[in-house]
Protein backbone atom coordinates (compact mmCIF):
# COMPACT_ATOMS: atom_id res chain seq x y z
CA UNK A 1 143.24 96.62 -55.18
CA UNK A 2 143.85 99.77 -57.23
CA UNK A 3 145.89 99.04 -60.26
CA UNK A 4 147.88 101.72 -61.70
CA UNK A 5 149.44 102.20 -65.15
CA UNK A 6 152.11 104.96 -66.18
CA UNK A 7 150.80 107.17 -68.98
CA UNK A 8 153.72 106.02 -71.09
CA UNK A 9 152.01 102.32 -70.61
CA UNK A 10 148.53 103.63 -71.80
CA UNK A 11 150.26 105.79 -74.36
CA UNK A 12 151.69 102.37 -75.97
CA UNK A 13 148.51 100.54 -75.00
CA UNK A 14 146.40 102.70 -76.86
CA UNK A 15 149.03 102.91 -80.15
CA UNK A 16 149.23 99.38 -80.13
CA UNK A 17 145.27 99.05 -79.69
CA UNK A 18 144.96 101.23 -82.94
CA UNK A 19 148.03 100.37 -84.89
CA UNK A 20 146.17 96.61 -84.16
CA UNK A 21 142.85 98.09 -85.55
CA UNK A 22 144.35 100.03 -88.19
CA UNK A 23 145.91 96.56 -89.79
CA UNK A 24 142.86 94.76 -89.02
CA UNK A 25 140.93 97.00 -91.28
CA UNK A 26 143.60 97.29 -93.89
CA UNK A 27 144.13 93.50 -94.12
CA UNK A 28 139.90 92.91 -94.39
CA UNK A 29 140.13 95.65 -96.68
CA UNK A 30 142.77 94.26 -98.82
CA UNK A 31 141.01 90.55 -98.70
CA UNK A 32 137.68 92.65 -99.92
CA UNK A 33 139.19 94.15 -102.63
CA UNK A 34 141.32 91.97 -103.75
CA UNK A 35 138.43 88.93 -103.45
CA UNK A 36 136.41 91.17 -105.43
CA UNK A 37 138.78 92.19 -108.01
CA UNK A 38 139.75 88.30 -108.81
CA UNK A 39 135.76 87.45 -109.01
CA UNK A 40 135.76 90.32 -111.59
CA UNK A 41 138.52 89.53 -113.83
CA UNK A 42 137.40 86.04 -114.07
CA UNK A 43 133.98 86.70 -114.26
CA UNK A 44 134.16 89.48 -117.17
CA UNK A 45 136.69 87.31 -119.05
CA UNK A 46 134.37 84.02 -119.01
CA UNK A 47 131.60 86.49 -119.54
CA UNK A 48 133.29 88.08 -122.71
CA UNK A 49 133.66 84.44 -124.21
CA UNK A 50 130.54 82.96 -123.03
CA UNK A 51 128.70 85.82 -125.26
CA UNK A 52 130.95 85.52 -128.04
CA UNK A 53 130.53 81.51 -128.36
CA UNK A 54 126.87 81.66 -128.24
CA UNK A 55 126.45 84.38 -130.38
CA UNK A 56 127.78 82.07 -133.23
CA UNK A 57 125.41 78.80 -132.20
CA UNK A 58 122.47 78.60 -133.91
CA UNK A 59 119.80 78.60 -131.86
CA UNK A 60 117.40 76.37 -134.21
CA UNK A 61 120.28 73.72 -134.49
CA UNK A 62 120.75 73.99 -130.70
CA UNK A 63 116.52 73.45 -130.29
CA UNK A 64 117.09 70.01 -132.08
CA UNK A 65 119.60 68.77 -129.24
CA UNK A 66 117.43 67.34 -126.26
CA UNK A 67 117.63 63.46 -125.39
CA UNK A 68 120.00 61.23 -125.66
CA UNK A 69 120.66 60.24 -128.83
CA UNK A 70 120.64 63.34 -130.57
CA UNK A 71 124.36 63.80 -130.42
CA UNK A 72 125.06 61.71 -133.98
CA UNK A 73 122.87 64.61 -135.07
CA UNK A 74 124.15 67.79 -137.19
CA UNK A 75 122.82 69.74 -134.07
CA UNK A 76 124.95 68.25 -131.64
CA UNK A 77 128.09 67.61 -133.97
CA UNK A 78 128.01 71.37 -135.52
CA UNK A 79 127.76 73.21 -131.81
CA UNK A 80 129.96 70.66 -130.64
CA UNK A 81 132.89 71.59 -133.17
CA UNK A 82 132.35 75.10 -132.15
CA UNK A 83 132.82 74.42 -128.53
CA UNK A 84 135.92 72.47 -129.24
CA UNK A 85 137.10 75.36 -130.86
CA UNK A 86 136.52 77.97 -128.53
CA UNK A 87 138.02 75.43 -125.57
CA UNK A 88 141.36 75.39 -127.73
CA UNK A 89 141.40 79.42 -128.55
CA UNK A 90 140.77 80.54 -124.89
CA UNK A 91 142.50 77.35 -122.87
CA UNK A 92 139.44 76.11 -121.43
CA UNK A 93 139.12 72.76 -119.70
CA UNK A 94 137.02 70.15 -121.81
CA UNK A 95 134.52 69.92 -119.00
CA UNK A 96 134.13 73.86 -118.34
CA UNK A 97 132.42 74.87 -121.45
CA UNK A 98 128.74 73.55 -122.45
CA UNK A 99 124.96 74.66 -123.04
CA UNK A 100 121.60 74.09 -121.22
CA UNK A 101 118.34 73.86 -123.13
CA UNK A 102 115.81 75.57 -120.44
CA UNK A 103 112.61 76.80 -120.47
CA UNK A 104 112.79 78.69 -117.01
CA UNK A 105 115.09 78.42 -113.92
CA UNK A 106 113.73 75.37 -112.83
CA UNK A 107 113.52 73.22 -115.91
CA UNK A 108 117.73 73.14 -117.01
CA UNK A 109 118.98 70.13 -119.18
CA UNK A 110 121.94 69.86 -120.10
CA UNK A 111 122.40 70.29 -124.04
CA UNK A 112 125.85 70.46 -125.75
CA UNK A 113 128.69 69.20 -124.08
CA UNK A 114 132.22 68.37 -124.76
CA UNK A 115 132.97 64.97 -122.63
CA UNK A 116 133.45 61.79 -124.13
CA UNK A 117 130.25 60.31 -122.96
CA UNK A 118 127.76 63.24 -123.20
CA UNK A 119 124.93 63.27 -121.05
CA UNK A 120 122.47 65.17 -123.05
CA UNK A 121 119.13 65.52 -121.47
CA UNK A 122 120.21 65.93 -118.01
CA UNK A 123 118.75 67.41 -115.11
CA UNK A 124 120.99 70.41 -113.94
CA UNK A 125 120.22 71.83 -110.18
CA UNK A 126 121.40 75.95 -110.61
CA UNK A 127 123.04 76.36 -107.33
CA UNK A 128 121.12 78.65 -105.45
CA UNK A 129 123.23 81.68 -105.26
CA UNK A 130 123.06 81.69 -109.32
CA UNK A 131 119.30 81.15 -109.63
CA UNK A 132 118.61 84.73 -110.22
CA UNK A 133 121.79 84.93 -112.61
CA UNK A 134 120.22 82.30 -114.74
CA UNK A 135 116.64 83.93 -114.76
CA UNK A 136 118.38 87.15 -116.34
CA UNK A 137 120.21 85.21 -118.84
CA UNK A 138 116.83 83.35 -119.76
CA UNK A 139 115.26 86.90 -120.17
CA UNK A 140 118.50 87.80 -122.60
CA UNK A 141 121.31 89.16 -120.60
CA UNK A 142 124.62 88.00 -120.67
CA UNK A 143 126.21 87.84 -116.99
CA UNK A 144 128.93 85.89 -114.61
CA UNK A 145 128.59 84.34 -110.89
CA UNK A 146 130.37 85.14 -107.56
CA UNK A 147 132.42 82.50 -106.62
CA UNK A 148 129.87 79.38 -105.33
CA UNK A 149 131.11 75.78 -104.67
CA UNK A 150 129.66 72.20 -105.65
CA UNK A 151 131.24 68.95 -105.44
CA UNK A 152 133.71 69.51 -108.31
CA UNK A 153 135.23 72.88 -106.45
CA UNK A 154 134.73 76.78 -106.24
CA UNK A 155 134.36 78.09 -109.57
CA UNK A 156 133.61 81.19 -111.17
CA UNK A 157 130.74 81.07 -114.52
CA UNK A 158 130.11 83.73 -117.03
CA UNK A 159 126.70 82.55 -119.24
CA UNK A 160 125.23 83.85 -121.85
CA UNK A 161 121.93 83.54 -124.00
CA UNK A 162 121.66 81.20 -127.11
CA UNK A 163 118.97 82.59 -129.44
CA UNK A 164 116.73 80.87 -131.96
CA UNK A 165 116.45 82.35 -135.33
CA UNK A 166 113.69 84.74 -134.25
CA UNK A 167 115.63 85.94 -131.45
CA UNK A 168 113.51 84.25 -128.78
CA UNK A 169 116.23 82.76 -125.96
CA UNK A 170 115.87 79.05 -125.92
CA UNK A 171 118.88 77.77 -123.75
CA UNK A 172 122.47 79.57 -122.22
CA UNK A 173 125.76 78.76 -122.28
CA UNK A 174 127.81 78.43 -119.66
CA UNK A 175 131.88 78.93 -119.29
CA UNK A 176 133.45 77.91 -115.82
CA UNK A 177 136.62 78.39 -114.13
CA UNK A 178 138.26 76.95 -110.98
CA UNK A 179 139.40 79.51 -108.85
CA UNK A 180 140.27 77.47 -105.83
CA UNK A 181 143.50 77.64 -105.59
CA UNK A 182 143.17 81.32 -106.49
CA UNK A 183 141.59 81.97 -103.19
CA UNK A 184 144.11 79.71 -101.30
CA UNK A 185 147.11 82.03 -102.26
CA UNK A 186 144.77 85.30 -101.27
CA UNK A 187 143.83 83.99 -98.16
CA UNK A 188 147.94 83.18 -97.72
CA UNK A 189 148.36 86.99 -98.74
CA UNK A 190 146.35 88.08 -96.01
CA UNK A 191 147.57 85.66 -93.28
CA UNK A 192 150.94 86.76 -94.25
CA UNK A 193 149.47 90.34 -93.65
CA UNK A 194 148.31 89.67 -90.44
CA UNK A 195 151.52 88.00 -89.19
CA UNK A 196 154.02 90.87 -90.49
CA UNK A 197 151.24 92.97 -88.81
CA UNK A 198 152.00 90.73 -85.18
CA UNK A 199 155.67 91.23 -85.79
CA UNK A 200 155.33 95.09 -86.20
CA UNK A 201 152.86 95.17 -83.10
CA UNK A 202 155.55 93.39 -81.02
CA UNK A 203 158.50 95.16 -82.26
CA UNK A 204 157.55 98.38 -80.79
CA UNK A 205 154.73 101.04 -80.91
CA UNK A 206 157.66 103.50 -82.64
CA UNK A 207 158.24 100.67 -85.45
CA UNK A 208 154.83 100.42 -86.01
CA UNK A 209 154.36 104.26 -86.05
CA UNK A 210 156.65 104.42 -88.83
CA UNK A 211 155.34 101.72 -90.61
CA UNK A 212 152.14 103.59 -89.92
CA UNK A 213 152.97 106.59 -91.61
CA UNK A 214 155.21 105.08 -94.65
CA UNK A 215 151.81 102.96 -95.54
CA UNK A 216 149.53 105.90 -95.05
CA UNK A 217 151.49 108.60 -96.94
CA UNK A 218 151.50 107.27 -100.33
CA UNK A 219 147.72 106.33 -100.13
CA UNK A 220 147.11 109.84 -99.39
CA UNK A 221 149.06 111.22 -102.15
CA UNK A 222 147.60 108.69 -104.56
CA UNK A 223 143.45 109.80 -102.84
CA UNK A 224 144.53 113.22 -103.25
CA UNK A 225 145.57 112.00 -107.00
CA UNK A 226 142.79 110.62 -107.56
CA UNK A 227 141.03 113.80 -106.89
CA UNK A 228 142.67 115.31 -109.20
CA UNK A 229 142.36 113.29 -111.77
CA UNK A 230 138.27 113.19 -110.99
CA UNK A 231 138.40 117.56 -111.04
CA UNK A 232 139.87 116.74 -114.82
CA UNK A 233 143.68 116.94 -113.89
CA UNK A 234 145.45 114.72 -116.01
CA UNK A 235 148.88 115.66 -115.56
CA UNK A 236 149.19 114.86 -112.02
CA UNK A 237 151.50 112.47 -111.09
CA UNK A 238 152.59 110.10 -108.11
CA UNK A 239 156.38 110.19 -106.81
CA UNK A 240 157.52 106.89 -104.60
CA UNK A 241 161.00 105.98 -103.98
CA UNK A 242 159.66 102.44 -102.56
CA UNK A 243 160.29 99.65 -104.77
CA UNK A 244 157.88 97.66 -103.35
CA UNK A 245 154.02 96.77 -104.00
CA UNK A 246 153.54 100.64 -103.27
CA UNK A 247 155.87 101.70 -105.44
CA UNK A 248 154.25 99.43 -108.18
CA UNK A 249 151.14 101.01 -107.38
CA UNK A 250 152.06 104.95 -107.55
CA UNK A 251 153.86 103.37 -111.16
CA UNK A 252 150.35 101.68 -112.32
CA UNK A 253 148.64 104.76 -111.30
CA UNK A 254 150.68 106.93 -113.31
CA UNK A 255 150.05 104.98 -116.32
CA UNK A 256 146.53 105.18 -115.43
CA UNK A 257 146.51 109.24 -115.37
CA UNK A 258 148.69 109.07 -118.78
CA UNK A 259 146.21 106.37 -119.91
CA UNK A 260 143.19 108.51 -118.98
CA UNK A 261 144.62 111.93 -120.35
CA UNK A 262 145.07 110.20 -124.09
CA UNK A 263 141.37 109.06 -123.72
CA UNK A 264 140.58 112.70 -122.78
CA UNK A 265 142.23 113.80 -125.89
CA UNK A 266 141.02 111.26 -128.22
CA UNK A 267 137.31 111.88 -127.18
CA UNK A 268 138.13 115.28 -128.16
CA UNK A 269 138.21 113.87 -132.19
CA UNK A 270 135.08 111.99 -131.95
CA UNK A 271 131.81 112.44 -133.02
CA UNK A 272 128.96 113.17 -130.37
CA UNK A 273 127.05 110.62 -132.70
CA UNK A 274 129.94 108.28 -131.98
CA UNK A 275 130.15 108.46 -128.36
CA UNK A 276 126.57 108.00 -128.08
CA UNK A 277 127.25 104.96 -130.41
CA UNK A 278 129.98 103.75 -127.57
CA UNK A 279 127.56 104.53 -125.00
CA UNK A 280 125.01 101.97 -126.47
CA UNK A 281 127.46 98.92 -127.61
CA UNK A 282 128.64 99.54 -123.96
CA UNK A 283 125.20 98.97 -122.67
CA UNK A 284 124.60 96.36 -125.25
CA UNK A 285 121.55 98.43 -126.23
CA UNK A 286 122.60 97.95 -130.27
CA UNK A 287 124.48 95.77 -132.49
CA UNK A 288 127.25 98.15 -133.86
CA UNK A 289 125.48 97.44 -137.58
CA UNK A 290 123.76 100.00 -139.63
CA UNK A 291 120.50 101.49 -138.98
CA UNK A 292 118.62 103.41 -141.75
CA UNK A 293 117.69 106.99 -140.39
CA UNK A 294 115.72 110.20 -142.12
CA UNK A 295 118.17 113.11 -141.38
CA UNK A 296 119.22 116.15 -142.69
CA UNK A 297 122.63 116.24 -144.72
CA UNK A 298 124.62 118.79 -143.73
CA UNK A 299 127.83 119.77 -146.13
CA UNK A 300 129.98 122.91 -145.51
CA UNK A 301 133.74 123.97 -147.54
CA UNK A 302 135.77 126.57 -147.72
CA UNK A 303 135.87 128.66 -150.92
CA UNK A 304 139.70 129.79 -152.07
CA UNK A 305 141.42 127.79 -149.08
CA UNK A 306 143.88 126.17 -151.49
CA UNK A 307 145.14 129.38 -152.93
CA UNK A 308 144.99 131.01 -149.18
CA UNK A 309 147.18 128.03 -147.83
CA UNK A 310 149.76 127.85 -150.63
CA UNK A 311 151.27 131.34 -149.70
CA UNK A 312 151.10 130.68 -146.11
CA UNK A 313 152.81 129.14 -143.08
CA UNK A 314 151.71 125.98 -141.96
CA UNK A 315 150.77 127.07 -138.71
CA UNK A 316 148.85 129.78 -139.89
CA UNK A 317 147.28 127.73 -142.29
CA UNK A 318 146.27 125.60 -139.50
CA UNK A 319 145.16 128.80 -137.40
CA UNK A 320 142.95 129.87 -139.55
CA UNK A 321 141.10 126.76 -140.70
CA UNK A 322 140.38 126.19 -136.55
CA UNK A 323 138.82 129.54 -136.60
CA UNK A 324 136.49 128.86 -139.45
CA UNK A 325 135.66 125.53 -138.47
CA UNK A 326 135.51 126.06 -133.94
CA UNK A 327 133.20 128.97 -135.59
CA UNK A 328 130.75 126.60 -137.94
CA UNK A 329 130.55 123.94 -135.74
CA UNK A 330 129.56 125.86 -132.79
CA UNK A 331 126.89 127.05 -134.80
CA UNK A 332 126.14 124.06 -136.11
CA UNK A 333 125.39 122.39 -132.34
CA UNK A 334 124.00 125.45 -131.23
CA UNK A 335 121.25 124.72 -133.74
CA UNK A 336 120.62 121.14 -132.46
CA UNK A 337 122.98 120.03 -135.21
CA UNK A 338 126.09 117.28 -134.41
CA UNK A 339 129.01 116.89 -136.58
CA UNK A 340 129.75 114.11 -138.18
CA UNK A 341 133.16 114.56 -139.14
CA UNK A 342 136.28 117.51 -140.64
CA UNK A 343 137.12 116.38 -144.15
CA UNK A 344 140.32 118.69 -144.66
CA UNK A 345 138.49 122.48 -144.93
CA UNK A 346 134.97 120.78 -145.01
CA UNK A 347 132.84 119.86 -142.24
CA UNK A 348 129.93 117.13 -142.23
CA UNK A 349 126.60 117.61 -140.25
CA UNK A 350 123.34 115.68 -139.38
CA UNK A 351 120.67 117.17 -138.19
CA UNK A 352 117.45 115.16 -136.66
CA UNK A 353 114.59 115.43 -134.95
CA UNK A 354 111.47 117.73 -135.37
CA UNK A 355 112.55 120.89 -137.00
CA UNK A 356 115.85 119.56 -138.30
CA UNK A 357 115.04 121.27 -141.84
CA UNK A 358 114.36 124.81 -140.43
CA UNK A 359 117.42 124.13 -138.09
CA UNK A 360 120.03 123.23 -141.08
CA UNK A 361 118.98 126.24 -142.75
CA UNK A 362 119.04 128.38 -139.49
CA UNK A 363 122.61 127.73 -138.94
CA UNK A 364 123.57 127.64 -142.25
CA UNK A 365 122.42 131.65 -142.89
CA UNK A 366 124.45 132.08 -139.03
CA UNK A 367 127.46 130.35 -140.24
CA UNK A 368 127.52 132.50 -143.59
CA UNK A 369 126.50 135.95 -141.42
CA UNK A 370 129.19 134.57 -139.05
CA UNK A 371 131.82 134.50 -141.33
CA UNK A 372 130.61 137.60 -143.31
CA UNK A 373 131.02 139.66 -139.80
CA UNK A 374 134.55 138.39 -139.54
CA UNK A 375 135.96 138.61 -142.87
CA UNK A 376 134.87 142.46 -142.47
CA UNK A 377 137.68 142.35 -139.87
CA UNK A 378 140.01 140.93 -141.42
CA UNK A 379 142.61 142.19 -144.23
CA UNK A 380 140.99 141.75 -147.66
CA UNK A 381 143.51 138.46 -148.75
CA UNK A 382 142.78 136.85 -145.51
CA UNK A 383 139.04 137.05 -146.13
CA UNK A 384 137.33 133.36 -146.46
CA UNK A 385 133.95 131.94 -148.08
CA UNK A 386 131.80 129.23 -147.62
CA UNK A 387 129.60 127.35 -149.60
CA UNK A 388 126.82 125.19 -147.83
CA UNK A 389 125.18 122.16 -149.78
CA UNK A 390 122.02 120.78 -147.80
CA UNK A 391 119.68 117.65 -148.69
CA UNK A 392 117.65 115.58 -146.29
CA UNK A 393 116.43 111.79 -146.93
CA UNK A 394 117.31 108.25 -145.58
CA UNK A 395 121.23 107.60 -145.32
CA UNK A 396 122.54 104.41 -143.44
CA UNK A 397 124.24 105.02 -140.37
CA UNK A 398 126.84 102.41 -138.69
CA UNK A 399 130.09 101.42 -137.89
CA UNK A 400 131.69 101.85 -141.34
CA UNK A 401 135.77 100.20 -141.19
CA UNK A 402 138.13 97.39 -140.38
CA UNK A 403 138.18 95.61 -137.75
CA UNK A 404 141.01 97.39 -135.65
CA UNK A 405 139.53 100.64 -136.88
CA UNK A 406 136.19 101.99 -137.65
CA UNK A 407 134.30 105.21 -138.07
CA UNK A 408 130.53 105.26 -137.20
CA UNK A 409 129.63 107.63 -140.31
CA UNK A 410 126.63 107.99 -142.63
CA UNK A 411 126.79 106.84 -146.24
CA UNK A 412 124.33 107.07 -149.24
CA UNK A 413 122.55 108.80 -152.14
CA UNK A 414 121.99 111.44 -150.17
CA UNK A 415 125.29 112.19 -148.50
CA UNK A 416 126.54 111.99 -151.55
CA UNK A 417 123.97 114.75 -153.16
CA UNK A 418 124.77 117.02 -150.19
CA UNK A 419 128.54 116.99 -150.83
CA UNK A 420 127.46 117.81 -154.90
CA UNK A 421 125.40 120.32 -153.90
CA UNK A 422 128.21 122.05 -151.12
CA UNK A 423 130.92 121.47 -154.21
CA UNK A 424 128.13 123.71 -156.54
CA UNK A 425 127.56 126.72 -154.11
CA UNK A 426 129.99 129.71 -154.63
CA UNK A 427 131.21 131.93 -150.87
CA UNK A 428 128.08 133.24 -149.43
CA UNK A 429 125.72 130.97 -150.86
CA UNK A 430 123.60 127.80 -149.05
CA UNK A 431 122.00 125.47 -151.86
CA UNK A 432 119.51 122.68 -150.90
CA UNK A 433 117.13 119.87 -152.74
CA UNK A 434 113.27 120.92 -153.68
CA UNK A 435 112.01 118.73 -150.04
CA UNK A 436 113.69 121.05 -147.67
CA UNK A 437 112.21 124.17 -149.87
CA UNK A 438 108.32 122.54 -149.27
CA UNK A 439 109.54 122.06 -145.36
CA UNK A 440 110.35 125.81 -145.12
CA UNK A 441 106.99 127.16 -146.83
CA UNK A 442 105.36 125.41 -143.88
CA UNK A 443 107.32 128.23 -141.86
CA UNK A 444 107.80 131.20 -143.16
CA UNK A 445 109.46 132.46 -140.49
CA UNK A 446 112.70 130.75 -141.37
CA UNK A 447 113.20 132.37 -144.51
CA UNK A 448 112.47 136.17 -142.85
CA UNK A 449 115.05 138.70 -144.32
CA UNK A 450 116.72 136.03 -146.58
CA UNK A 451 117.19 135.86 -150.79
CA UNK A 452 115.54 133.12 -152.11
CA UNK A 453 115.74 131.88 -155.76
CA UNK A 454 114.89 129.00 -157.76
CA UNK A 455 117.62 127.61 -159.59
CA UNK A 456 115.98 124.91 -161.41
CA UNK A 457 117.02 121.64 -162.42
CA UNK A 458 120.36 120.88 -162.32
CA UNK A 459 122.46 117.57 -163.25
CA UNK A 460 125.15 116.23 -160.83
CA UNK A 461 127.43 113.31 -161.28
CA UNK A 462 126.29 110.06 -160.26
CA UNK A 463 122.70 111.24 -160.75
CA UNK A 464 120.82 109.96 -163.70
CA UNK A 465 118.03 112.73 -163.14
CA UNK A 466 118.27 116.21 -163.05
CA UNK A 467 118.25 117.71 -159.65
CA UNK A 468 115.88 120.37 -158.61
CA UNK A 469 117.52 122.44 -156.19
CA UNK A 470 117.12 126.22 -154.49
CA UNK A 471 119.63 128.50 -153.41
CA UNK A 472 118.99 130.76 -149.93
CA UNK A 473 121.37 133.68 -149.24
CA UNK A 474 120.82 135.90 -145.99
CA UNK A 475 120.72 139.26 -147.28
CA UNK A 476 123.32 141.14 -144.97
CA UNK A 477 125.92 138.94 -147.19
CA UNK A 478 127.48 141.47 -149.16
């Protein structure tokens, strides 16, 4: 028997077969996505607070907790206090915040609990999805779980190393959260999905045509957003009518591309030592303290800017200091050199590395040839000096602030001898301490076509020694 089907049956047969598909993959998608996105928000949050708790225990006083017993002692009853106190700040359960003394992933005891009858000592099985978790935090990384289930429930844990006083790990702690009924409500979301997504299917291939396209059409405009944004267009924008989850989500996603733009910007006023010094707190690579470094100081200002601003327009003012400084720091990082920061008409420099003596000096006769070249086109009031002060030595460099707002800067002697010696040069003229003079005799070829003269011993405030210093000036400085 030869069945036969009109085209307009396959037609809707074959709609209805995709539309079906089409919400079968959305709805998996959505379950994904979403699954993942509630493991991460939990996760990084107990994370976050796992590493911030144990970076206050002491490892040492945490060593001393290990049997029964040891909880009348000031081990137990000082870690425990913290605990309590970090259960109360971040709304934690009593029994979802403790530590584990452990030698390796399959020695765990428990150590510092918060339950009335504490169980110290303990045997703890690691579930085997987070056994490789907990060897990572033994080795000294900080980290959360997927979601895994025991007899108490499906949780989520973020754990985090406790350190002795040598830095050697010597237990973890461990923050939990039940996300049970979390789950429940996205597994309702998505059986709700696939039942509107029956209803559609049996309300007609056109319905779910439309449906079709008025899901698809914003996702493409927000992909072809996103696009944007990742070419470096920040002012594109998502339009939707809808006032529905869509609608919320072309909303969040403007806010995003705003958000993203006044990032863009901001970067634009920060150090490239301070983005590197992001980059690394970021990674956890550093602390965010200070670090002692041997650099060159690097110390540049305008000669006459006052009395050139004070018969000016602001905005040419402004104009004009841009120029001078876009020049100077260009080549200042063309030289290997990275600014530290713009201090009104002055600008601050470090230079490290091998060479970093001949390269301070290198750019400091370019910046003064630089300007030389263009003052010779400009009208003879506009014309503008520099005067360059450069020292080298050990400064401290960190995160230098408040706590809502820091600057990672360099501070000491030495910064503050370069700024002395910058506020001592006249227009034209590049003065620097007796230890960058011996580093340039060792190449002669940085001081090729260049003035150079002793200047002797010279005393600067907040010196109690006289400071032997050398001025350099490139001889096509007129």
């Amino acid at each position: 028997m030869n069945l036969r089907f009109p085209i307009a049956f396959k037609l809707v047969a074959l709609t209805a077969g995709l539309s079906a598909a089409i919400i079968a993959v959305l709805a998996v998608n959505f379950y994904r996505v979403s699954r993942g996105e509630l493991v991460d928000k939990f996760g990084l949050t107990l994370e976050h607070i796992a590493v911030t708790a144990a970076l206050a225990i002491d490892g040492d006083l945490h060593a001393r907790v290990n049997a029964p017993g040891d909880e009348t002692g000031v081990g137990f009853r000082s870690i425990h206090h913290w605990l309590a106190h970090v259960k109360t700040k971040n709304f934690i359960d009593q029994d979802s915040i403790y530590t584990f003394r452990a030698q390796d992933v399959s020695k765990v005891r428990f150590g510092v609990m918060l339950a009335d009858v504490p169980f110290i000592g303990d045997e703890y099985k690691v579930p085997e999805k987070n056994r490789e978790l907990f060897k990572r935090v033994l080795a000294g990384q900080s980290g959360h779980t997927e979601v895994y289930e025991d007899a108490h429930g499906v949780w989520v844990s973020g754990l985090a190393p406790i350190r002795d006083g040598q830095g050697a790990v010597n237990g973890a702690l461990e923050v939990d959260y039940k996300v049970g009924r979390f789950l429940a409500e996205l597994d309702m979301k998505r059986n709700r999905i696939l039942f509107l997504a029956l209803l559609v299917l049996l309300g007609g291939v056109l319905l779910s045509g439309v449906i079709a396209i008025g899901f698809t059409r914003p996702i493409r405009a927000l992909q072809a957003a996103a696009q944007k944004i990742d070419s470096g267009d920040f002012e594109i924008s998502v339009t939707s009518k809808g006032k529905d989850e869509l609608g919320d989500l072309a909303a969040s996603f403007n806010r995003m591309s705003a958000s993203l733009k006044e990032r863009f910007l901001i970067m634009r006023y920060v150090s490239e030592d301070t983005k590197i010094m992001i980059r690394k707190l970021i990674a956890r690579e550093v602390s965010g303290q200070g670090e002692r470094r041997n650099v060159v100081v690097f110390f540049s200002d305008i000669r006459g800017f006052t009395a050139y601003s004070e018969k000016r327009y602001p905005e040419e003012v402004v104009q004009m200091l841009n120029l001078v400084l876009g020049r100077q720091s260009a080549i200042i990082k063309a030289h290997g050199g990275s600014i530290d920061k713009y201090v009104g008409d002055e600008v601050v420099a470090i230079f490290q590395g091998v060479g970093r003596f001949q390269n301070a000096i290198r750019a400091a006769l370019s910046i003064q040839n630089d300007l030389a070249d263009l003052n010779r086109s400009q009208a003879a009031e506009q014309r503008l000096g520099v005067g360059i002060g450069i020292t080298s030595g050990d400064v401290v460099m960190g995160s230098i602030g408040s706590d809502d707002h820091k600057d990672f800067t360099m501070i000491g002697s030495n910064v503050n001898l370069a700024a002395r010696l910058c506020s001592g040069a006249g227009a034209g003229e590049i003065h620097f301490t007796s230890n960058i003079h011996r580093e340039l005799l060792q190449d002669p070829a940085s001081t090729d076509g260049v003035n150079l003269e002793n200047l002797g011993a010279r005393a600067y405030k907040g010196f109690s020694e006289p400071i032997h210093i050398f001025s350099i000036r490139a001889s096509s400085i007129t």
